[in-house]
Protein backbone atom coordinates (compact mmCIF):
# COMPACT_ATOMS: atom_id res chain seq x y z
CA UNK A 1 64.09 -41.54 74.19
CA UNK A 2 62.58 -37.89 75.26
CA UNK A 3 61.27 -35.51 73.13
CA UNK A 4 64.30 -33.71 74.11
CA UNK A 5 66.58 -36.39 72.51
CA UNK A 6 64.72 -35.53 68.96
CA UNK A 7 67.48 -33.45 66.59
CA UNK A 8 67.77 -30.13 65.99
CA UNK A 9 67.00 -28.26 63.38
CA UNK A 10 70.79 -27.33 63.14
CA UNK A 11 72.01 -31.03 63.23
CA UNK A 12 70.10 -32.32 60.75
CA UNK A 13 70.82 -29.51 58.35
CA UNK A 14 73.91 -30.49 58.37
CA UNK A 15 72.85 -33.46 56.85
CA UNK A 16 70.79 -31.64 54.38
CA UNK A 17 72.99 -30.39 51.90
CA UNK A 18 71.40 -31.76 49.17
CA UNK A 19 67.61 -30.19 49.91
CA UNK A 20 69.86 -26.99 50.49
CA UNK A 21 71.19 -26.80 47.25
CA UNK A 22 67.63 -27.82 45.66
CA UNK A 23 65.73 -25.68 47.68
CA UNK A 24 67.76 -22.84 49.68
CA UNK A 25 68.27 -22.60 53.07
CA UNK A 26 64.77 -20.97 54.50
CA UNK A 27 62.96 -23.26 52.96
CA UNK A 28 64.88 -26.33 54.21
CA UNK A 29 64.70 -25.02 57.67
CA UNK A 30 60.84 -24.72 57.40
CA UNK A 31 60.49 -28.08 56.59
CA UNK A 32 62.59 -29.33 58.62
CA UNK A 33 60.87 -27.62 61.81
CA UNK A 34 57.40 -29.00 60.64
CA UNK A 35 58.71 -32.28 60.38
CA UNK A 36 59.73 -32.19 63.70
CA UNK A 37 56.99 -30.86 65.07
CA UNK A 38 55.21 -33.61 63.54
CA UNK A 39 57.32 -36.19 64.98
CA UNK A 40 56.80 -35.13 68.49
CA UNK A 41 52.97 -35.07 68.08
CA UNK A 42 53.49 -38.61 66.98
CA UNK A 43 55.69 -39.52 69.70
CA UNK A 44 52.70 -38.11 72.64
CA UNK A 45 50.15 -40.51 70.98
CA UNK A 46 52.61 -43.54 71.36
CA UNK A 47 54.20 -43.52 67.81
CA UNK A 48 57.81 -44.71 66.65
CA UNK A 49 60.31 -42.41 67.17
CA UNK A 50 61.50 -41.28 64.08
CA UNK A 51 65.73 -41.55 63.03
CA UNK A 52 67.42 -38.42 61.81
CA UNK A 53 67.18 -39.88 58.32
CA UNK A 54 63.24 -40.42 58.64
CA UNK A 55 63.01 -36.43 59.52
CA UNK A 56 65.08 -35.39 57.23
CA UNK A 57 63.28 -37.66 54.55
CA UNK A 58 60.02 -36.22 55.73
CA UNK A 59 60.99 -32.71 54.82
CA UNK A 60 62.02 -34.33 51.21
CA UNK A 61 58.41 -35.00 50.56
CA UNK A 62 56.86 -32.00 52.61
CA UNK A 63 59.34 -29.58 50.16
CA UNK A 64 58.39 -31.53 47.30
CA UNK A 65 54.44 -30.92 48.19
CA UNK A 66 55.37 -27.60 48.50
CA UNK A 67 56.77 -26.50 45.82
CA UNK A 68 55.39 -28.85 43.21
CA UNK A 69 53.53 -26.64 40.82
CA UNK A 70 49.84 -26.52 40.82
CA UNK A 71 49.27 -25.33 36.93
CA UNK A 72 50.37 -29.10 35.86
CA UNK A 73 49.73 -31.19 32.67
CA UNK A 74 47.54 -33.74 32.44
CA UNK A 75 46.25 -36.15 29.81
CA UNK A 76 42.48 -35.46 28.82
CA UNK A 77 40.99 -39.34 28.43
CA UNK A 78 37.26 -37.73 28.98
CA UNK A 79 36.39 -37.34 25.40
CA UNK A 80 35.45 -33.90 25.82
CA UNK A 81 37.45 -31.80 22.99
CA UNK A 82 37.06 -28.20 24.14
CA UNK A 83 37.08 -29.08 28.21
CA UNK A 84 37.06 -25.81 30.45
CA UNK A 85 38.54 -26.96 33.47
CA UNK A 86 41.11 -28.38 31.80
CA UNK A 87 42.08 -25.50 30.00
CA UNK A 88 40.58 -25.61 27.10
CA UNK A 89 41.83 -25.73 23.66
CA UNK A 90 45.56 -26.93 23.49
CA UNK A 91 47.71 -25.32 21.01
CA UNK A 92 49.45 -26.54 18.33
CA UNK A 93 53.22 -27.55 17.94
CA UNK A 94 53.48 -23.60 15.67
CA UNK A 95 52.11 -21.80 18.40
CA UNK A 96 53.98 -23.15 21.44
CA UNK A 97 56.66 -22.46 19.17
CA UNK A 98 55.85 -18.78 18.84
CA UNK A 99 54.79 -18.50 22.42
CA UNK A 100 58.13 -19.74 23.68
CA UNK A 101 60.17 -17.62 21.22
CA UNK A 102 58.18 -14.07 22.34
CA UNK A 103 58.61 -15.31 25.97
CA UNK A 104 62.75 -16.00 25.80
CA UNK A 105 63.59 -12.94 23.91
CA UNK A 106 62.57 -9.03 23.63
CA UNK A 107 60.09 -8.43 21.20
CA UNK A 108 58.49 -5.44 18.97
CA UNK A 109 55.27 -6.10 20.90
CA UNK A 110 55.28 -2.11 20.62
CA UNK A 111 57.76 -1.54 18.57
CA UNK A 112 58.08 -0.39 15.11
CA UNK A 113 61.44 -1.68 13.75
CA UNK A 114 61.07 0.82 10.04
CA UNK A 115 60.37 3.85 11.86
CA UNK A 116 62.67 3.01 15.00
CA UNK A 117 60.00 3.98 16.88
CA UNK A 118 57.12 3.28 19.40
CA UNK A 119 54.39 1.43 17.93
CA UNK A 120 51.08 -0.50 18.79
CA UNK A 121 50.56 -4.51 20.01
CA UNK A 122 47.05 -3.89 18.46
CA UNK A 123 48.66 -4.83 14.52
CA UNK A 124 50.42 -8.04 15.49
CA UNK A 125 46.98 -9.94 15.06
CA UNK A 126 44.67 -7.21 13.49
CA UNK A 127 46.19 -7.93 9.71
CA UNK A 128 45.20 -11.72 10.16
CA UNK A 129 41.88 -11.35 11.81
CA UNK A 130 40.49 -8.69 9.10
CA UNK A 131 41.67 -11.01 6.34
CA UNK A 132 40.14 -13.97 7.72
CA UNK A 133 36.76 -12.27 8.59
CA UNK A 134 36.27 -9.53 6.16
CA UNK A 135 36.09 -7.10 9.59
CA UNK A 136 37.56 -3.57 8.56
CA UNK A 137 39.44 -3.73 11.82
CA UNK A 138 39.97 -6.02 15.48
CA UNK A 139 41.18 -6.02 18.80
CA UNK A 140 42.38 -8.58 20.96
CA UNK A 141 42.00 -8.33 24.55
CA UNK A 142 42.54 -10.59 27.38
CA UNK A 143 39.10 -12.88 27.07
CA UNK A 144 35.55 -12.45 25.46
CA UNK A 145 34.11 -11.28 28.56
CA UNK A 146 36.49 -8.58 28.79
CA UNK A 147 35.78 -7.26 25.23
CA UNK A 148 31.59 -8.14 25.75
CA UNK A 149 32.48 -5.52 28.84
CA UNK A 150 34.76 -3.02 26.63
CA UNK A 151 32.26 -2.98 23.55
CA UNK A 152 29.61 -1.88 26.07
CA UNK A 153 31.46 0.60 28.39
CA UNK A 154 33.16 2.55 25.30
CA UNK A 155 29.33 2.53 22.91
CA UNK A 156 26.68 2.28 25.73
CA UNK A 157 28.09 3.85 28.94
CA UNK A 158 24.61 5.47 30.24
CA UNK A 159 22.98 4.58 27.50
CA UNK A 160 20.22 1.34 26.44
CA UNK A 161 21.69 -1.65 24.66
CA UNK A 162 18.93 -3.89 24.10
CA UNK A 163 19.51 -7.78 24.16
CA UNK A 164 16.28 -10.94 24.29
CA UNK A 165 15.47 -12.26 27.36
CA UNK A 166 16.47 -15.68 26.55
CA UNK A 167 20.01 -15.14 25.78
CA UNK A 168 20.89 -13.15 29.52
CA UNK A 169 23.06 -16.68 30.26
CA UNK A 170 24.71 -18.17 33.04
CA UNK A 171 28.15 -19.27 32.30
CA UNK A 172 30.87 -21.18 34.36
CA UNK A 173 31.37 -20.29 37.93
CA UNK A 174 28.36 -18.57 38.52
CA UNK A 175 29.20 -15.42 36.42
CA UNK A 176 26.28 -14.31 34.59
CA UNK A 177 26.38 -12.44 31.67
CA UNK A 178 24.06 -9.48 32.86
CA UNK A 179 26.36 -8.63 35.69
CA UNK A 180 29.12 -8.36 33.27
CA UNK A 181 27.16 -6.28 31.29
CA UNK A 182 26.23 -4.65 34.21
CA UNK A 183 29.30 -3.38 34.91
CA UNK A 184 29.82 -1.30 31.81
CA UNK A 185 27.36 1.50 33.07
CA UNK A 186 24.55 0.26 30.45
CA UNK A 187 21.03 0.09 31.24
CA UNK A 188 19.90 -3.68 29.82
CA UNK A 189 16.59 -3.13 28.00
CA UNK A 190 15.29 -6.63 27.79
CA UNK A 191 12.61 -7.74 25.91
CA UNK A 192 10.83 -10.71 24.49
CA UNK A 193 10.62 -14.00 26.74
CA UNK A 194 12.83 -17.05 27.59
CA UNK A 195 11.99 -19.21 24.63
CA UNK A 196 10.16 -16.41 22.25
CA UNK A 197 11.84 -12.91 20.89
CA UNK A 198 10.58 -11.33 18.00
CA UNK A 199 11.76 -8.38 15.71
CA UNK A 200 9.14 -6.55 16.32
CA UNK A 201 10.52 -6.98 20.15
CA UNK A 202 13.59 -5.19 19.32
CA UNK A 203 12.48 -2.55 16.81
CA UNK A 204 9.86 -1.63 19.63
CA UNK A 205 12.17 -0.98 22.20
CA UNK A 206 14.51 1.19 20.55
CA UNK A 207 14.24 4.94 22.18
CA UNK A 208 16.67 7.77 21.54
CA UNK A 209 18.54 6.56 24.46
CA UNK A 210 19.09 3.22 23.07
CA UNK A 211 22.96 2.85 22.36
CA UNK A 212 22.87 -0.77 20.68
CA UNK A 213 21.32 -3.78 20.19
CA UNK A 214 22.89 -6.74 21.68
CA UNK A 215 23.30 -10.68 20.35
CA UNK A 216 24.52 -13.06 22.89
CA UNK A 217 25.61 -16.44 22.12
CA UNK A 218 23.38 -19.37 24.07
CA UNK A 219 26.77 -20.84 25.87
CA UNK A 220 26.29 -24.10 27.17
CA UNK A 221 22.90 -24.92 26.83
CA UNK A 222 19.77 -25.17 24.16
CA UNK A 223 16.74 -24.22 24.69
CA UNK A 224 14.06 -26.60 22.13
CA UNK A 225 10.45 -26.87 21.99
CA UNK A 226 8.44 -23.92 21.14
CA UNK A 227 10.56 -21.40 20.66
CA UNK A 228 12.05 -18.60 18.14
CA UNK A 229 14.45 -15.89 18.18
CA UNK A 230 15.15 -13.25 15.07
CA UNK A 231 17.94 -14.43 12.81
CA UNK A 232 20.79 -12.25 12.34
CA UNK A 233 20.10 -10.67 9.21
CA UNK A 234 16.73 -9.50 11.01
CA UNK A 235 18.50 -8.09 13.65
CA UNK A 236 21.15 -6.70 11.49
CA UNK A 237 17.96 -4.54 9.35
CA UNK A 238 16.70 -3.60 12.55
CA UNK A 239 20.21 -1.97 13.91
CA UNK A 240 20.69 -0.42 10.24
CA UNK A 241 16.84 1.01 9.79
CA UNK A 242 17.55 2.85 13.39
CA UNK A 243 21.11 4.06 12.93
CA UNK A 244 22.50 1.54 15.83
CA UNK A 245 25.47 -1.08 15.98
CA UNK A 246 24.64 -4.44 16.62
CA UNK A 247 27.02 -5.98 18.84
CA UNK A 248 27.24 -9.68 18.31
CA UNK A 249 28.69 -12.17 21.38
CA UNK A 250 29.36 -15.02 19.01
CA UNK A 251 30.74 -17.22 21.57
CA UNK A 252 32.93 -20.00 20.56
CA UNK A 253 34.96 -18.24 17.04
CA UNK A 254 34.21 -20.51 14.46
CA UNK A 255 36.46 -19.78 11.62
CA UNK A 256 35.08 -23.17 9.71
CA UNK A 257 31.68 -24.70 8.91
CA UNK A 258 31.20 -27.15 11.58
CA UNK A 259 29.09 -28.90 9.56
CA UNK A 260 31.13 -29.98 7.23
CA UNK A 261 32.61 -31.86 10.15
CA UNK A 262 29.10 -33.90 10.71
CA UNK A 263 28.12 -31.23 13.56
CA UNK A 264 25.58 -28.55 13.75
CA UNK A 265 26.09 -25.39 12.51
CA UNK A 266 27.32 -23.08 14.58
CA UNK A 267 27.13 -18.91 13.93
CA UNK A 268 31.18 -18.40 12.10
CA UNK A 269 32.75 -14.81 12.54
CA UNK A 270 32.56 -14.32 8.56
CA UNK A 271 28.73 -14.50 9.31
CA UNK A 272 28.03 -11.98 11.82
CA UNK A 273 30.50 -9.81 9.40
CA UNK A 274 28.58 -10.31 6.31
CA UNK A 275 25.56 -9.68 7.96
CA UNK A 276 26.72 -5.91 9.28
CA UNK A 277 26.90 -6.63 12.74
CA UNK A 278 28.87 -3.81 13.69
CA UNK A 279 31.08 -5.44 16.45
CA UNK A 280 31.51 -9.40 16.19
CA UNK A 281 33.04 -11.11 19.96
CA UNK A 282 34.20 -14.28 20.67
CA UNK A 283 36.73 -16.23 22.20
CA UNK A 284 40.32 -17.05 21.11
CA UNK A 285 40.55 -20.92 23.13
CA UNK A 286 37.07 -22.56 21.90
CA UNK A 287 36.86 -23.37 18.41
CA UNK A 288 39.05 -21.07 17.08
CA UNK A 289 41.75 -23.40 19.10
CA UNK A 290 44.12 -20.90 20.44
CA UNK A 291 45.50 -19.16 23.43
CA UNK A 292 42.38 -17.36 25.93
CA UNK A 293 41.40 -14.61 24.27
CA UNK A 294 38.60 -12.04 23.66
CA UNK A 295 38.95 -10.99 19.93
CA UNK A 296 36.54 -7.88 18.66
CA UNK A 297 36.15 -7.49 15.15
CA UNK A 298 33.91 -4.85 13.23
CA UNK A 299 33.56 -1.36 11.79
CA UNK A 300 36.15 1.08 12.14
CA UNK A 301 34.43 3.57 13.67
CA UNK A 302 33.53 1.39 16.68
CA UNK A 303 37.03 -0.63 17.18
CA UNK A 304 38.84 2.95 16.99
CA UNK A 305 36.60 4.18 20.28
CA UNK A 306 37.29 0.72 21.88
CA UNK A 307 41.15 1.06 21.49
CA UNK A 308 41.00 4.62 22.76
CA UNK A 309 38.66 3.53 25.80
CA UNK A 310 41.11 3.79 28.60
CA UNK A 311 39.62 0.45 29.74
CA UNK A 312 41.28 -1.02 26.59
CA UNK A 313 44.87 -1.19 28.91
CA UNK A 314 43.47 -3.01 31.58
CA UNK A 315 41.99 -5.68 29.50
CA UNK A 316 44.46 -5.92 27.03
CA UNK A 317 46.44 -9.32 25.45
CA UNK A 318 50.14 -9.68 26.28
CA UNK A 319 52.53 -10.89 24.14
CA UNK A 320 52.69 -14.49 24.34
CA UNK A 321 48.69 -14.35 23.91
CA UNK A 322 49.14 -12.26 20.70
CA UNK A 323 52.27 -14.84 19.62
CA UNK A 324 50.60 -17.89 19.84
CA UNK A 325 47.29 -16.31 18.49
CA UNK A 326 49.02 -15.15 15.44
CA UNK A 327 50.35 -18.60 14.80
CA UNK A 328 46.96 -19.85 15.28
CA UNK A 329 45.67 -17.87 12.56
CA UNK A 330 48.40 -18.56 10.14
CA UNK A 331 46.92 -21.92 10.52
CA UNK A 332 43.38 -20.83 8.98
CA UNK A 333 45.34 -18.17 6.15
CA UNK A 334 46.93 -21.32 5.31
CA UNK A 335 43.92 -23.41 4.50
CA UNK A 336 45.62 -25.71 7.12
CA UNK A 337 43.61 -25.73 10.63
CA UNK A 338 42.18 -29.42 10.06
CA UNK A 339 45.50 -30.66 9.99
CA UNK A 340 47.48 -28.60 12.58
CA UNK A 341 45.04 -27.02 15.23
CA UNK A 342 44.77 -29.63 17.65
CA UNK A 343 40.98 -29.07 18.45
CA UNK A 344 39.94 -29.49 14.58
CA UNK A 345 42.32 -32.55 14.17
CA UNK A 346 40.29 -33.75 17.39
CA UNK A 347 37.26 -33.36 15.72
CA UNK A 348 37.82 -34.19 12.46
CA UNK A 349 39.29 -37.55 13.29
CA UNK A 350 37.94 -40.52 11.89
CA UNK A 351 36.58 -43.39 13.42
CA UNK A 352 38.37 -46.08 11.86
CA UNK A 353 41.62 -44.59 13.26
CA UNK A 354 39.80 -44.13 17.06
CA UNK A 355 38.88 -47.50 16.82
CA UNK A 356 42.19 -48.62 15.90
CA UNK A 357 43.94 -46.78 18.79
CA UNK A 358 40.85 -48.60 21.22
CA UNK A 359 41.62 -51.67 20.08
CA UNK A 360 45.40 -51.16 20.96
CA UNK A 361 44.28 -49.86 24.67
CA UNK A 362 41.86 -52.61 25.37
CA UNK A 363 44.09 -55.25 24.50
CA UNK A 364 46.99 -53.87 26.60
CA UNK A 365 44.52 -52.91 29.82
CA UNK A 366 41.93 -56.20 29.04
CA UNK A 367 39.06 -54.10 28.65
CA UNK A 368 36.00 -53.58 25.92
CA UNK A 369 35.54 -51.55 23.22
CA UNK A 370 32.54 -49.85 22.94
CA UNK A 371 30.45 -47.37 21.27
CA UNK A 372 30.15 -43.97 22.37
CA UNK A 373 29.91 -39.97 22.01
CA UNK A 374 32.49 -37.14 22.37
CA UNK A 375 31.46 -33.69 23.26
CA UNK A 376 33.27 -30.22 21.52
CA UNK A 377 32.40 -28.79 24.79
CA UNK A 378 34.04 -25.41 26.29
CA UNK A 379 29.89 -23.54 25.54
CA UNK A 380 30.57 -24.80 21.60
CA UNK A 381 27.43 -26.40 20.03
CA UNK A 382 25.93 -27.75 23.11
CA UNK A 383 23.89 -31.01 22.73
CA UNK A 384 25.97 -31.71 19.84
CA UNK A 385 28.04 -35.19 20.05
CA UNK A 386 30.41 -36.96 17.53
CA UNK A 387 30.05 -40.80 17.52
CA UNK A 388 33.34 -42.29 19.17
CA UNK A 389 34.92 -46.14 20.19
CA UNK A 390 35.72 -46.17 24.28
CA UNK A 391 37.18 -47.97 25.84
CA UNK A 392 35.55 -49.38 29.46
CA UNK A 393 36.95 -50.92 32.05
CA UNK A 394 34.94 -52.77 34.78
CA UNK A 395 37.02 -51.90 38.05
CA UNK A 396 36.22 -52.97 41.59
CA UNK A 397 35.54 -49.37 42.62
CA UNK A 398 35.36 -46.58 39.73
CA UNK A 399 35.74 -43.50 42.02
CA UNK A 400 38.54 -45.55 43.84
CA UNK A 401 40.14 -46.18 40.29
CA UNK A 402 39.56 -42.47 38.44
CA UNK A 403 41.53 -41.14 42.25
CA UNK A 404 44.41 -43.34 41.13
CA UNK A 405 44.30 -41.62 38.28
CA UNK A 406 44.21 -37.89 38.83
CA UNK A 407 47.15 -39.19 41.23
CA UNK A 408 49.87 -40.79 38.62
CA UNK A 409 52.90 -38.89 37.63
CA UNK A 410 51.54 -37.26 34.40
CA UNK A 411 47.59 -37.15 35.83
CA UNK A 412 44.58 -38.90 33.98
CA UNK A 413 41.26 -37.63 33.74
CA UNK A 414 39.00 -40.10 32.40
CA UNK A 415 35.26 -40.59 33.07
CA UNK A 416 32.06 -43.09 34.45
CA UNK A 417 29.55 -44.61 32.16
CA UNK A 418 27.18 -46.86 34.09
CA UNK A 419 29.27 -48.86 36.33
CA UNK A 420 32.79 -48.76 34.35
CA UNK A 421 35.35 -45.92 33.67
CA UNK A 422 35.70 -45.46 30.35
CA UNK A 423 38.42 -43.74 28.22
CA UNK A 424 38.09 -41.47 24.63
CA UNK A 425 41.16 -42.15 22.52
CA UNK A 426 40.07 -38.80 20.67
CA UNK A 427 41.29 -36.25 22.97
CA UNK A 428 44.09 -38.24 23.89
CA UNK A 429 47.11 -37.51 21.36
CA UNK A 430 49.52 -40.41 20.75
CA UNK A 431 52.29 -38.59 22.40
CA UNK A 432 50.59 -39.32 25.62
CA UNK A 433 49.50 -42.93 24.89
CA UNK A 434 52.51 -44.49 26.62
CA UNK A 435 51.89 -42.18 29.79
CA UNK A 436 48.60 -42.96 29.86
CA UNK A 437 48.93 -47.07 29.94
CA UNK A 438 51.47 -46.57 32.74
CA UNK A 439 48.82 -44.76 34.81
CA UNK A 440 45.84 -47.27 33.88
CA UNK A 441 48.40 -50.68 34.32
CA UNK A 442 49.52 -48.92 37.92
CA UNK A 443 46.33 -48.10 39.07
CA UNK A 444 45.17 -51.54 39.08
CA UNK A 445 41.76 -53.44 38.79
């Protein structure tokens, strides 16, 4: 058989009504060409010559490649609660709820229904946020970068905003917070050192073209040792003694005392509101445990000139943000975000019942049980661990193994500890348990 003798692309569409009617015509016929091609570059280097079936089969799996979404779910074994690259906090069963609804139907995202009337997407979450915080207003906008940007162009375009040297971070990706900042026309006035800021820092560096004074949260890291910064109530006298807003980057949103969950204490909205910062950011998908967002509380005064900032449209949330946000904080107005934000419930889960589900998993999979630590993660109280049961599996090859993994059906992302992968039953729920065996059982020893 020639190259010549290989089907067309017409004859085996005819045979091909099936992918048609999956995947439409042009598509069908680009796969169907490629698998061709392929075939003949097979056949020059001495290969079997495919049957019409075998092409058309080929062009099954090359559409399926194709087209097989690349946002896909996958089941979080790596003990890591808040874990960035894998999107962060999930939501709970209320908000996917809401987001679905506000996707499938029209809404009164700007709509006033009693007046009949336009009206603005800014009160669908403001209500909730000022109740929960004690904020005299808020704005949500698309992430806390964008609003750390917004705060700074609409208060500080041209002017000083003054922020310590040790909290001008590096986050994820290589974007660094200056350059955001940056990019809101501010001139950054830093002062102090890397591990040492004083007041006296601040309060010297004010000048009548300082604009504000600027808190940012430490991210992902801790810095230890000798070292001190001004607390916020220091800062806070500082901003009111010179007339100036203090702008605080809170980071990760707590709406709870961590501690009372065994973990450090991290700095809670209600805080940075008590104090008097003036504008209070943070993020809607750490520990707050909803959808990505950037969520400015504060005076007034100061959220009035952000909404008005024409930079406000570009950044803002859309409506199945603001949906599943607002479910989210029905959550905390109903003393219930232990129980029904899936981050909290992940943290807040005790050990007996961890150990319970390892003991399950290592009987089924014949591994060990062993201690070990989960992470919040996602820049949330970094350094800080909660005691966990794993459970570890000694596999031929572990990089071998955890690429079996990523590659089942529903994928697994576990993790390495010394020579064995091991697995955190706390971010996995139990609506994923089943999944999850069938990947570890498939994947083999």
């Amino acid at each position: 058989m020639t190259l010549r003798q290989l089907p067309s692309v017409e004859a085996l569409l005819r045979q091909s009504d099936d992918l048609i009617a999956a995947y439409g015509r042009p598509l069908v016929v680009d796969a169907l060409r490629e698998a061709i091609e392929a075939a003949r570059a097979t056949i020059r280097n001495g290969g079997p010559i495919p049957t019409p079936a075998q092409l058309t089969d080929a062009a099954r799996v090359r559409l399926g490649h194709r087209l097989a979404p690349t946002l896909a779910p996958v089941i979080n074994a790596t003990g890591v609660i808040i874990h960035t690259n894998l999107g962060r906090a999930p939501l709970s069963p209320e908000a996917v709820a809401a987001l679905a609804e506000a996707a499938q139907h029209y809404s009164t995202l700007e709509y006033d229904l009693a007046r009949g009337m336009r009206g603005s997407r800014a009160a669908h979450a403001e209500g909730l946020l000022t109740q929960l915080t004690g904020a005299e207003a808020a704005l949500v906008v698309n992430n806390a970068a964008a609003g750390v940007l917004l705060a700074l162009t609409a208060i500080a375009k041209g002017k000083e905003v003054i922020v310590s040297r040790g909290q001008l971070v590096e986050i994820g990706g290589g974007f660094r917070v200056p350059d955001v900042m940056k990019q809101s026309g501010a001139k950054l006035v830093e002062v102090g050192t890397t591990n040492r800021t004083h007041p006296r820092d601040y309060a010297e560096a004010v000048t009548p073209k300082t604009a504000a004074l600027l808190r940012a949260h430490h991210s992902n890291f801790r810095i230890v040792g000798f070292t001190t910064e001004p607390t916020l109530d220091e800062l806070a006298a500082i901003a009111r003694e010179h007339d100036l807003p203090l702008v605080d980057d809170v980071g990760s949103g707590a709406l709870l005392d961590t501690a009372a969950f065994g973990l450090a204490h991290e700095p809670a909205v209600q805080e940075s509101v008590q104090a008097g910062a003036g504008l209070v950011i943070f993020s809607g998908d750490k520990l707050l445990g909803g959808p990505q967002a950037g969520i400015v509380v504060g005076d007034r005064s100061l959220i009035d000139k952000l909404k008005k900032h024409p930079l406000a449209r570009a950044v803002r949330a859309d409506k199945l943000c603001l949906a599943a946000l607002t479910a989210t904080l029905l959550h905390y107005l109903k003393d219930e975000a232990p129980r029904k934000i899936p981050v909290w419930r992940m943290i807040a889960m005790p050990l007996p019942e961890i150990e319970a589900r390892a003991n399950r998993w290592a009987q089924a999979w014949g591994g060990e049980v062993v201690d070990g630590q989960s992470t919040v993660g996602g820049g949330s109280l970094p350094g800080e661990t909660l005691p966990t049961k794993l459970v570890a599996l000694s596999v031929r090859s572990p990089n071998k193994f955890l690429a079996k993994l990523r590659a089942a059906p529903t994928p697994v992302i576990a993790r390495v500890e010394g020579d064995r992968v091991v697995f955190d039953p706390r971010t996995v729920s139990e609506t994923e348990e089943a999944e999850l065996s069938k990947a570890v059982i498939a994947a083999g020893r």
